[in-house]
Protein backbone atom coordinates (compact mmCIF):
# COMPACT_ATOMS: atom_id res chain seq x y z
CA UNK A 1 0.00 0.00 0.00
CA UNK A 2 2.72 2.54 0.71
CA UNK A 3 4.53 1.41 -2.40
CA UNK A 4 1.23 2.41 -4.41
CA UNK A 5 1.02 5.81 -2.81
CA UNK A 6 4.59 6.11 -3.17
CA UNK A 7 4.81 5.68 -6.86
CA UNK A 8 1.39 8.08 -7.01
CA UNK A 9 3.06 10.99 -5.58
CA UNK A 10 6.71 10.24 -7.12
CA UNK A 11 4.33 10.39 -10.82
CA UNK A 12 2.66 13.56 -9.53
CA UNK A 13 4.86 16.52 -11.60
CA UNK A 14 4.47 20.21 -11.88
CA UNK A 15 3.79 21.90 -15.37
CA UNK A 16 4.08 25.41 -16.23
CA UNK A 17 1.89 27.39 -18.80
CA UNK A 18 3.96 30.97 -18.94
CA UNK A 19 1.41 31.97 -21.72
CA UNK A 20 -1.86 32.33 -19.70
CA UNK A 21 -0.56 34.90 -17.65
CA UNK A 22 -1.71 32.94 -14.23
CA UNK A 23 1.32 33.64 -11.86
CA UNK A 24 3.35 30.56 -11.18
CA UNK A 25 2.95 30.19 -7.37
CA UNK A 26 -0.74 30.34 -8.64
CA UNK A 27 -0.08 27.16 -11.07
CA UNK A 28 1.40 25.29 -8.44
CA UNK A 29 -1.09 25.71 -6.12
CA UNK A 30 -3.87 24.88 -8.52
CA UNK A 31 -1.99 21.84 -9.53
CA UNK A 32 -1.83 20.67 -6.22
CA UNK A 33 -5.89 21.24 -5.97
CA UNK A 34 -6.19 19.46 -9.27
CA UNK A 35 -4.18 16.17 -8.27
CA UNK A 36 -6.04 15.97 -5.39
CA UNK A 37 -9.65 16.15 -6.78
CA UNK A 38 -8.49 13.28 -9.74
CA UNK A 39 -6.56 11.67 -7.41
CA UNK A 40 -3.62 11.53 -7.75
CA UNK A 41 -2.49 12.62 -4.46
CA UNK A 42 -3.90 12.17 -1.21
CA UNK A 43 -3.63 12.60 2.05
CA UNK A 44 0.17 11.05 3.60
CA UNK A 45 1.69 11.47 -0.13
CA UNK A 46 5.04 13.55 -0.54
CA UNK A 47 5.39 16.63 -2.52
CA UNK A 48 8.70 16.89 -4.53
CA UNK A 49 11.15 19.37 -2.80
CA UNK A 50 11.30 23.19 -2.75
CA UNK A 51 14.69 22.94 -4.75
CA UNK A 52 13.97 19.70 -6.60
CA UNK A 53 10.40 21.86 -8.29
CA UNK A 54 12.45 24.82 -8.42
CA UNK A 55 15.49 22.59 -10.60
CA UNK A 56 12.80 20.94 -12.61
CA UNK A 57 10.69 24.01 -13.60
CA UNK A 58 13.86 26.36 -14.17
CA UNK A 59 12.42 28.70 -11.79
CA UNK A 60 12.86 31.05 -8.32
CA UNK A 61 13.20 28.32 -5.32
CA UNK A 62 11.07 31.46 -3.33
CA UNK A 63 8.08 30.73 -5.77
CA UNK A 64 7.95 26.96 -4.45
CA UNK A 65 8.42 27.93 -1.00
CA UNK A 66 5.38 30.75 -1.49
CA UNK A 67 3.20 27.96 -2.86
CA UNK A 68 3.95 25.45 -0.73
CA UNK A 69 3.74 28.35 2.25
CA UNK A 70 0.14 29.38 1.24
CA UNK A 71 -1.17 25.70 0.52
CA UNK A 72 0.41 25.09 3.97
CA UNK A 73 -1.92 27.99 5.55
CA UNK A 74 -5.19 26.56 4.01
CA UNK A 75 -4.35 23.30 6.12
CA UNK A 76 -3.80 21.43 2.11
CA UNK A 77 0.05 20.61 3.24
CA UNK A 78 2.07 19.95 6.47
CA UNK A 79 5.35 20.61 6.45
CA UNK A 80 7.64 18.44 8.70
CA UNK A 81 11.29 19.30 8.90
CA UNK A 82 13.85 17.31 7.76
CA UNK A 83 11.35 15.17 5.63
CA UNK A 84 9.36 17.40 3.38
CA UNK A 85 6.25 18.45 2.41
CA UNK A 86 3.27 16.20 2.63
CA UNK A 87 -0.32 16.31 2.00
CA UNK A 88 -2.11 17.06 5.13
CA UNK A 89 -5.09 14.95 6.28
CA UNK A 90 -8.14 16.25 5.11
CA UNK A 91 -10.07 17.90 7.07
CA UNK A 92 -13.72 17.20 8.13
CA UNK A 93 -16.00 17.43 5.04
CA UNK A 94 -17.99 20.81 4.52
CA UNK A 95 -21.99 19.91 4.97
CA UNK A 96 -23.87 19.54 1.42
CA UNK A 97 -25.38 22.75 1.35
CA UNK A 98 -22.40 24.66 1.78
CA UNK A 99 -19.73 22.50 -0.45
CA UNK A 100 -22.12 22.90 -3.30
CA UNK A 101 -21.87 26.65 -2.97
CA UNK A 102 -18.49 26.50 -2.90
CA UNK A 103 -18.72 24.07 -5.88
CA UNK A 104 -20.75 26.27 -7.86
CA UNK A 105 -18.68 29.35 -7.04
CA UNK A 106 -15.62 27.31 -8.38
CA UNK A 107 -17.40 26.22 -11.79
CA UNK A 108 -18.58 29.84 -11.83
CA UNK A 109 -14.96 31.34 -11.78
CA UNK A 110 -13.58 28.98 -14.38
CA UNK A 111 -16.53 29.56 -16.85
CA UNK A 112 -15.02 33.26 -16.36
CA UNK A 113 -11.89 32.96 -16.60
CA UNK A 114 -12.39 30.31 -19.81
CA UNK A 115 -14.71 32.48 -21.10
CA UNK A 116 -12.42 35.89 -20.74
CA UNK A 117 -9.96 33.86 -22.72
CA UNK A 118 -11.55 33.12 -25.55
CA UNK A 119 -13.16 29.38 -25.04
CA UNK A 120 -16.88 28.72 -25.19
CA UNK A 121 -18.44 26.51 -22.35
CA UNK A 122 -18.96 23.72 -24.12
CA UNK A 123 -14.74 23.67 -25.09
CA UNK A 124 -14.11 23.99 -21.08
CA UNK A 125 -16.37 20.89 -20.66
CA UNK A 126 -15.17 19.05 -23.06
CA UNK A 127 -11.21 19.55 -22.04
CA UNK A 128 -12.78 19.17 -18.05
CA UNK A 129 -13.83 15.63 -19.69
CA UNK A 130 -10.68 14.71 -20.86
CA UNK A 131 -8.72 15.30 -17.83
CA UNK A 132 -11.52 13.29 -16.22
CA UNK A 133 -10.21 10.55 -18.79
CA UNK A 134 -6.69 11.27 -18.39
CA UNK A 135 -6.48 11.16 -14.67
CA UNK A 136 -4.85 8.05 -13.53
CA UNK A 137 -7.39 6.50 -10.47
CA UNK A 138 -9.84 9.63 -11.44
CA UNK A 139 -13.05 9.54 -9.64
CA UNK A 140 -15.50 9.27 -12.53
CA UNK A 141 -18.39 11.76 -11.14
CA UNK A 142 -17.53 14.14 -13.02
C-alpha cells in the first residue's frame, strides 16, 4: 500500500503554462488542488522538494516555498522538517449545502476565466472531460 502511494506521488509533476498569464505560485497551487480532486495525491503522499520543483521548472526556489507556504496555511500541506512536504489529512467534510456553494462558485470562476480567454463553455467541458479521462485512479463523477 505505501509502495502504491509512493509511486502516485513520485508520478505527480508540476507543469508550467507561462502563456496564460496565471502567476506561477498560482499554477502550483492549482496543480496541487487538481491532483487531489483526480486523485492523484492524497492525504500522507510527498510533494517533490522546494529545490527539486524549483530545478525541474527552471524557476525562483522562493516561488515553491510561497506555494507550498500558502497551501500550507489553508491546512492542504504539512510541512515536517527534515522530511518534506506532505499532504495534510483532510479535514472534516464541509456539509452539502455549503460544499455545493463553494462548488458552484468554483465552476462559476472557471466559466469566467475560460470564457475571458476566448473558449466557449462547451470547449471547457469538453477539455474538463478529458482530464476526467486522463487522470490516472480519477473519480469518474464528473
Amino acid at each position: 500500500m505505501a509502495d502504491v502511494a509512493k509511486s502516485r506521488a513520485q508520478a505527480f509533476q508540476f507543469r508550467l503554462d507561462l502563456s496564460t498569464g496565471i502567476p506561477v505560485y498560482r499554477q502550483l497551487i492549482d496543480q496541487v488542488h487538481a491532483a487531489l480532486s483526480a486523485g492523484m495525491l492524497n492525504p500522507g503522499d510527498r510533494l517533490p522538494t522546494v529545490r527539486q520543483v524549483a530545478v525541474d521548472l527552471a524557476i525562483n526556489p522562493n516561488t515553491v516555498v510561497r506555494a507550498y507556504k500558502e497551501l500550507e496555511i489553508r491546512g492542504i500541506l504539512t510541512t515536517q522538517q527534515g522530511t518534506g512536504t506532505f499532504i495534510a489529512e483532510r479535514p472534516a467534510p464541509a456539509e452539502d449545502g455549503e460544499r455545493m456553494r463553494k462548488l458552484y462558485a468554483l465552476a462559476a470562476e472557471v466559466a469566467a476565466r475560460a470564457g475571458a480567454a476566448g473558449y466557449t463553455l462547451q470547449e471547457l467541458i469538453e477539455r474538463l472531460s478529458e482530464l476526467r479521462d486522463e487522470s490516472p485512479g480519477a473519480r469518474k463523477s464528473l
